[in-house]
Protein backbone atom coordinates (compact mmCIF):
# COMPACT_ATOMS: atom_id res chain seq x y z
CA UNK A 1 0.00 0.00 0.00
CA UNK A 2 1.46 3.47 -1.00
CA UNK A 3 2.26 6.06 1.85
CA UNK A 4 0.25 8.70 2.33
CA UNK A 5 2.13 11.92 1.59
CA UNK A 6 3.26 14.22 4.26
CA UNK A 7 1.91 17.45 4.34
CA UNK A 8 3.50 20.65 2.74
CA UNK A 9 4.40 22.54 5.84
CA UNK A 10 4.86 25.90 3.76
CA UNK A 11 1.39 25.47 2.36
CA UNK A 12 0.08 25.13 5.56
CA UNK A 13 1.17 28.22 7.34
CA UNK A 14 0.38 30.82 4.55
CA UNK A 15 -2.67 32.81 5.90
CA UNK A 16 -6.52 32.46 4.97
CA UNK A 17 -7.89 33.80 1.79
CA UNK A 18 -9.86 35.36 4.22
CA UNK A 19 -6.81 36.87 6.01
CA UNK A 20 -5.69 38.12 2.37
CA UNK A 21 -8.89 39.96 2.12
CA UNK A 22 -8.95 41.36 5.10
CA UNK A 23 -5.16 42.58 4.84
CA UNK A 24 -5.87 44.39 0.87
CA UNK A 25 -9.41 45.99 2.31
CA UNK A 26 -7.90 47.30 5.48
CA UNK A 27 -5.18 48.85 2.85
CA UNK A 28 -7.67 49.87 0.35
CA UNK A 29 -9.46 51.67 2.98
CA UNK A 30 -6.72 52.60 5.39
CA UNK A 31 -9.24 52.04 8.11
CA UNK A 32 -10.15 48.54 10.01
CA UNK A 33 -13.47 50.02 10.79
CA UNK A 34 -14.09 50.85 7.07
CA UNK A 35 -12.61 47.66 6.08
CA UNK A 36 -14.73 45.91 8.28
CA UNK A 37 -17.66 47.35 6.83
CA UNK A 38 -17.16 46.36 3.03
CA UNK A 39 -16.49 43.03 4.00
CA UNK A 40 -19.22 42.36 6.10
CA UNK A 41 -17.59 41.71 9.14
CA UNK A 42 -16.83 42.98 12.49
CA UNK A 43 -13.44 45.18 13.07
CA UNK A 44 -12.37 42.74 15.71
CA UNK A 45 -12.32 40.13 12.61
CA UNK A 46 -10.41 41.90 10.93
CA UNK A 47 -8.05 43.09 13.49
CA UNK A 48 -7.50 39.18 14.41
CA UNK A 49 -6.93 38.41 10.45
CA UNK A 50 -4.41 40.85 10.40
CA UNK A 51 -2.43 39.36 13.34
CA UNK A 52 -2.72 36.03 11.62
CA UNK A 53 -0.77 37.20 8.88
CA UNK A 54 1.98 39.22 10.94
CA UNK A 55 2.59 35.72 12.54
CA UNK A 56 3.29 34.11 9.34
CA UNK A 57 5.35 37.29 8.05
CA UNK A 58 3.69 38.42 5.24
């Protein structure tokens, strides 16, 4: 029986399309609350997103 592959590690830490998003609106808008708003989410969402992505180091 074949081995299951291992995960790709590097694939696995890059942030959430959703973290993405958040990231280009907040820049777009230059405003979480703003951001927040044409997303459809709350700014705490996308204040958390955006510390998803500084842990990864994008």
């Amino acid at each position: 029986m074949a081995k299951s592959p291992q995960p790709d590690q590097a694939l696995l830490s890059m942030p959430s399309f959703k973290a993405m998003r958040s990231f280009v609106a907040a820049a777009k808008y230059r405003n979480f609350t703003r951001a927040a708003e044409a997303l459809c989410v709350t700014q705490a969402a996308i204040s958390r997103r955006r510390q998803r992505i500084r842990r990864v180091g994008v």
